[in-house]
C-alpha atoms as a PDB file:
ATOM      1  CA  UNK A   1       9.549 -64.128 -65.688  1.00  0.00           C
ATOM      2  CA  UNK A   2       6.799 -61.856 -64.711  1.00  0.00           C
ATOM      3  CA  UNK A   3       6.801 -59.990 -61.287  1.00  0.00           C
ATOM      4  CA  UNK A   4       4.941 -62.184 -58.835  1.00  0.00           C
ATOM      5  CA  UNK A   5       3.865 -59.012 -56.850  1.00  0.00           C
ATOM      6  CA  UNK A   6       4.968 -55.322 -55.436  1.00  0.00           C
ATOM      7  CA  UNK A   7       4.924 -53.744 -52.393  1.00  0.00           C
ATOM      8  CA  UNK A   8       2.894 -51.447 -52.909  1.00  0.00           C
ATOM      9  CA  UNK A   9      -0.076 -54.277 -53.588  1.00  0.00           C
ATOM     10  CA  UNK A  10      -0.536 -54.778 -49.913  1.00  0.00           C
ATOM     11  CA  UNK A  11      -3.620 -54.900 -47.818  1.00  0.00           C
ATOM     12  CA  UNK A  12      -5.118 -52.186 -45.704  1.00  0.00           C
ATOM     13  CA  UNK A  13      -7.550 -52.521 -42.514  1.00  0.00           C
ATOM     14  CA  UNK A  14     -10.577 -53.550 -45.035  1.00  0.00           C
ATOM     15  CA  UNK A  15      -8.400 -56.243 -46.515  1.00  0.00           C
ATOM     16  CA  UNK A  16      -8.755 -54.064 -49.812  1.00  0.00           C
ATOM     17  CA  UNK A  17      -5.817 -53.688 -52.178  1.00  0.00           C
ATOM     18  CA  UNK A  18      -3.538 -50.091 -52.613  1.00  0.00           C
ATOM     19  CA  UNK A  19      -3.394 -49.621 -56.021  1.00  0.00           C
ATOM     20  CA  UNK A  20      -1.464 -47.558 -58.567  1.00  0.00           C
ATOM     21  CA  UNK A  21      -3.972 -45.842 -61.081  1.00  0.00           C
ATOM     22  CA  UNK A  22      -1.985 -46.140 -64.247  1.00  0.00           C
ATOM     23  CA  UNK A  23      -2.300 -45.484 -67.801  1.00  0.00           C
ATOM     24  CA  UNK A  24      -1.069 -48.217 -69.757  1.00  0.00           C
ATOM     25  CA  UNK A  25       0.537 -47.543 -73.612  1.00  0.00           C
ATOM     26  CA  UNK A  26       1.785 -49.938 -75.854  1.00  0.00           C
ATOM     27  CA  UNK A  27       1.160 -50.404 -79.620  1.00  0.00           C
ATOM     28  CA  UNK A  28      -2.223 -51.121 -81.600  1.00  0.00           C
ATOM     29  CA  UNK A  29      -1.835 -50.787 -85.343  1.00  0.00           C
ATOM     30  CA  UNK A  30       0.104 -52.972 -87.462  1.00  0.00           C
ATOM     31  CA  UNK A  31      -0.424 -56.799 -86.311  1.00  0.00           C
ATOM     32  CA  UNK A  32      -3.318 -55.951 -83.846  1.00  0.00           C
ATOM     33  CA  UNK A  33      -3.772 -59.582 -83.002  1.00  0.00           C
ATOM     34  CA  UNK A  34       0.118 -59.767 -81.912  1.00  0.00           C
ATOM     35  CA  UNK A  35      -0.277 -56.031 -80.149  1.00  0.00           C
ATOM     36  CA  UNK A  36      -3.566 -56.927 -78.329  1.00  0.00           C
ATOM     37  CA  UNK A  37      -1.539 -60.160 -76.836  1.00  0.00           C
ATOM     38  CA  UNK A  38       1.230 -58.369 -75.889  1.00  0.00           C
ATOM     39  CA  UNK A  39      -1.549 -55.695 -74.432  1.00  0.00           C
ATOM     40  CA  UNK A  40      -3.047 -58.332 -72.433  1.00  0.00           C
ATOM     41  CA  UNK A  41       0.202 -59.650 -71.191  1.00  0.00           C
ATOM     42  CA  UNK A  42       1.256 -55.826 -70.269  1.00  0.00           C
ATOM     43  CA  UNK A  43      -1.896 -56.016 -68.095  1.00  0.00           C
ATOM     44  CA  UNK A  44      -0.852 -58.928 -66.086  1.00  0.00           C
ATOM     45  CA  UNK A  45       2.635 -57.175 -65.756  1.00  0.00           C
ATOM     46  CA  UNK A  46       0.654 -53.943 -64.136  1.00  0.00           C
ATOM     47  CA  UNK A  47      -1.550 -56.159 -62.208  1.00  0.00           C
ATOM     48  CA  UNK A  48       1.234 -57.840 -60.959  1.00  0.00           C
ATOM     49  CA  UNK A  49       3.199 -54.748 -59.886  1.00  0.00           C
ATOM     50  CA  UNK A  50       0.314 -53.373 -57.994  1.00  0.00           C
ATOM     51  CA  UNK A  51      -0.816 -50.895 -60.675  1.00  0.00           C
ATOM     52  CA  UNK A  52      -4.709 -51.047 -61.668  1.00  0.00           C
ATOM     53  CA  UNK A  53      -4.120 -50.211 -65.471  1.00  0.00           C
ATOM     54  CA  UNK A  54      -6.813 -48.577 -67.948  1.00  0.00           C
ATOM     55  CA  UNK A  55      -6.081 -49.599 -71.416  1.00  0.00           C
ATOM     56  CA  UNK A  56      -7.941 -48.116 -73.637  1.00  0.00           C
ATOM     57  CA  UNK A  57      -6.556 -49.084 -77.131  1.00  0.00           C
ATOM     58  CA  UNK A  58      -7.513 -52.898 -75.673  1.00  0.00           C
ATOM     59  CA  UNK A  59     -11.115 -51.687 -74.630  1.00  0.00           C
ATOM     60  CA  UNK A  60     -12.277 -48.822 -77.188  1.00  0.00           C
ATOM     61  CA  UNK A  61     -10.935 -51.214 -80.077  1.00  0.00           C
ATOM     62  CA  UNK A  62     -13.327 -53.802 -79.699  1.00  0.00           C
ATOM     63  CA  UNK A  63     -16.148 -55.088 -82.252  1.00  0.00           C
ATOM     64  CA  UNK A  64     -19.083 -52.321 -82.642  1.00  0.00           C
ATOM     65  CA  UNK A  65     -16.907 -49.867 -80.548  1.00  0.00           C
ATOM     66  CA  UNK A  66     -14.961 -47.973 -82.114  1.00  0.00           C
ATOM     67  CA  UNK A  67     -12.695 -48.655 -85.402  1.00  0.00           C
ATOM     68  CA  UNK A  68      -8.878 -47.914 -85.668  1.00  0.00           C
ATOM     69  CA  UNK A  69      -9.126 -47.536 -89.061  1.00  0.00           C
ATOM     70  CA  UNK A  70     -11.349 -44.853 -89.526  1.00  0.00           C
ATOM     71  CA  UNK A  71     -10.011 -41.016 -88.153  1.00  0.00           C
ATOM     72  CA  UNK A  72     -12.569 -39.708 -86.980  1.00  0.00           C
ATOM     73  CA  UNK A  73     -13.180 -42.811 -84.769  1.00  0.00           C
ATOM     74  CA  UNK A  74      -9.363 -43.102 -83.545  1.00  0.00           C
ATOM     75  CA  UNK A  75      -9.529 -39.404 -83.041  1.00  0.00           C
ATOM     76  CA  UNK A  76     -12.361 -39.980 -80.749  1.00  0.00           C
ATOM     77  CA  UNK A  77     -10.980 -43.078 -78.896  1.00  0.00           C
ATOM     78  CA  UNK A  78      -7.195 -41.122 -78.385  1.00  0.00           C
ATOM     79  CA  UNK A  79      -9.685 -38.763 -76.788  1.00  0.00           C
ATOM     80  CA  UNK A  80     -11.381 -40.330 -74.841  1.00  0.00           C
ATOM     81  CA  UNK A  81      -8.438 -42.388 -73.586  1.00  0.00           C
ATOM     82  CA  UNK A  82      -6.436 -39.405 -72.957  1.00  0.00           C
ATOM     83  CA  UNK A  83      -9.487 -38.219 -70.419  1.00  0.00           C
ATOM     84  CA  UNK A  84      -8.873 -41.429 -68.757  1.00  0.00           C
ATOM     85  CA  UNK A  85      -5.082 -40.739 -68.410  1.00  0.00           C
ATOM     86  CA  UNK A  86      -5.459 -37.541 -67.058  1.00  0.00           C
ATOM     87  CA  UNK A  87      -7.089 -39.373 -63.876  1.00  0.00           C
ATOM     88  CA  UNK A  88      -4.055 -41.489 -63.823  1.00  0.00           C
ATOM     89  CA  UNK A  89      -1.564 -41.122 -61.217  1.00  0.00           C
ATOM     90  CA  UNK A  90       1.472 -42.132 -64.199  1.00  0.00           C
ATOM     91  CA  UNK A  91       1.386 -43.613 -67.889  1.00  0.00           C
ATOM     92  CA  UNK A  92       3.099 -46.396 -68.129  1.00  0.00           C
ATOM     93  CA  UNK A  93       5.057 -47.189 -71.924  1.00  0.00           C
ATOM     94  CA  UNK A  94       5.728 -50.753 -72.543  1.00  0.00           C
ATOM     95  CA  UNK A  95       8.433 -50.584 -75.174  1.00  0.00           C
ATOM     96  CA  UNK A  96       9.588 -54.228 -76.550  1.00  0.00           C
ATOM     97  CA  UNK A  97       7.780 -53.233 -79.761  1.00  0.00           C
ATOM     98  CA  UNK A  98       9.165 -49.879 -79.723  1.00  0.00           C
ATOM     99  CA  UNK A  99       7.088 -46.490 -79.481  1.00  0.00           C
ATOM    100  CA  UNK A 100       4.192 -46.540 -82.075  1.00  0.00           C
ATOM    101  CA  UNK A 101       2.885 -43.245 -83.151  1.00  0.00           C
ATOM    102  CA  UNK A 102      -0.251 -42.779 -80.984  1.00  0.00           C
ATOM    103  CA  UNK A 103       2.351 -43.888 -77.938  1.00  0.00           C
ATOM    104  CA  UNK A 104       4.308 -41.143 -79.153  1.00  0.00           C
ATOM    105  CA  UNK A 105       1.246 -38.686 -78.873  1.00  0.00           C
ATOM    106  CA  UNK A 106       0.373 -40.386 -75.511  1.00  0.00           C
ATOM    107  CA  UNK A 107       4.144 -39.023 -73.985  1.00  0.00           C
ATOM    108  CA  UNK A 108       3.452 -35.812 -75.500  1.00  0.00           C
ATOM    109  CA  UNK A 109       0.348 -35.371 -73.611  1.00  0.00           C
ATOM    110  CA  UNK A 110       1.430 -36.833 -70.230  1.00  0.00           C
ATOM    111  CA  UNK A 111       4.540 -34.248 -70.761  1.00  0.00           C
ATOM    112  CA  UNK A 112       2.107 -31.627 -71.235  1.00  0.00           C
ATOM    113  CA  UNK A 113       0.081 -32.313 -68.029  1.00  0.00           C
ATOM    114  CA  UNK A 114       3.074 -33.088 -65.935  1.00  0.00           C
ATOM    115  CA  UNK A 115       2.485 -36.508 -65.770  1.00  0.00           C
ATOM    116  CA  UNK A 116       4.835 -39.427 -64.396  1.00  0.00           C
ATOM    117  CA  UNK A 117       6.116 -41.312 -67.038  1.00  0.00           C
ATOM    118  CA  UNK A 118       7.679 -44.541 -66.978  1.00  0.00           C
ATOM    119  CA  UNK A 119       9.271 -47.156 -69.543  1.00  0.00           C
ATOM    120  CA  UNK A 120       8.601 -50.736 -69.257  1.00  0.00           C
ATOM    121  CA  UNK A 121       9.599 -53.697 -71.055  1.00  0.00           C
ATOM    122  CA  UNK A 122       8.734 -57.532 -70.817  1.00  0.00           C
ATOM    123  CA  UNK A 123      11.574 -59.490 -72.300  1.00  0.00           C
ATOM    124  CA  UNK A 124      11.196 -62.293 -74.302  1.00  0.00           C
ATOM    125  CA  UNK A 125       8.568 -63.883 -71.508  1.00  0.00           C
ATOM    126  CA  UNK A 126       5.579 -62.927 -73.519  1.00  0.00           C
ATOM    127  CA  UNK A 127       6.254 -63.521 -77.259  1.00  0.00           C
ATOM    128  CA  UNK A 128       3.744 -66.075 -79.329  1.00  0.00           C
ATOM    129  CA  UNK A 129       5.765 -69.179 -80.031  1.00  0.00           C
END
């Protein structure tokens, strides 16, 4: 199953949590509606860990946001996303569906700044029956 928790979600003085600032990848294009699930359940996974993800393939992807399908709009949203990352104290690759093409531009860019980089997968936990 999913992680129930990590150290490193603990409480401080103020009660507040410690969290990891992560940038989460996994894959968009191909069965979005499949990807977005597994997405959401990647989420969960960070959450549970003690990382506060940013997913921006989840977010910028949304009705009257921004559309996948058109360049110039993906261009934008990689973009933007990547500014997010950059924040990030790691990116985080959740692989059961392998490394899609923008995931493969997002580890070229964390490379490039230096960033921590870590592989995750899930199992079969999360898979649509």
């Amino acid at each position: 199953g999913l992680p129930q928790s990590d150290e490193r979600a603990r409480s401080t003085d103020a009660g507040a949590m410690k969290w990891r600032l992560v940038y989460l990848e996994s894959p968009f294009a191909g069965d979005v509606d499949r990807n977005l699930h597994y997405a959401r359940i990647c989420m969960a996974d960070c959450l549970a860990r003690g990382d506060a993800p940013f997913v921006s393939h989840a977010l910028y992807t949304q009705p009257d946001v921004l559309d996948d399908d058109i360049p110039d709009e993906r261009t934008r949203g990689m973009s933007a996303g990547f500014a997010w990352a950059d924040v990030a104290e790691v990116s985080v690759f959740y692989t059961d569906l392998g490394i899609s093409k923008g995931m493969q531009q997002g580890i070229e860019h964390a490379e490039r700044a230096g960033r921590t980089i870590e592989y995750r997968t899930l199992g079969t936990d999360w898979r649509i029956e």
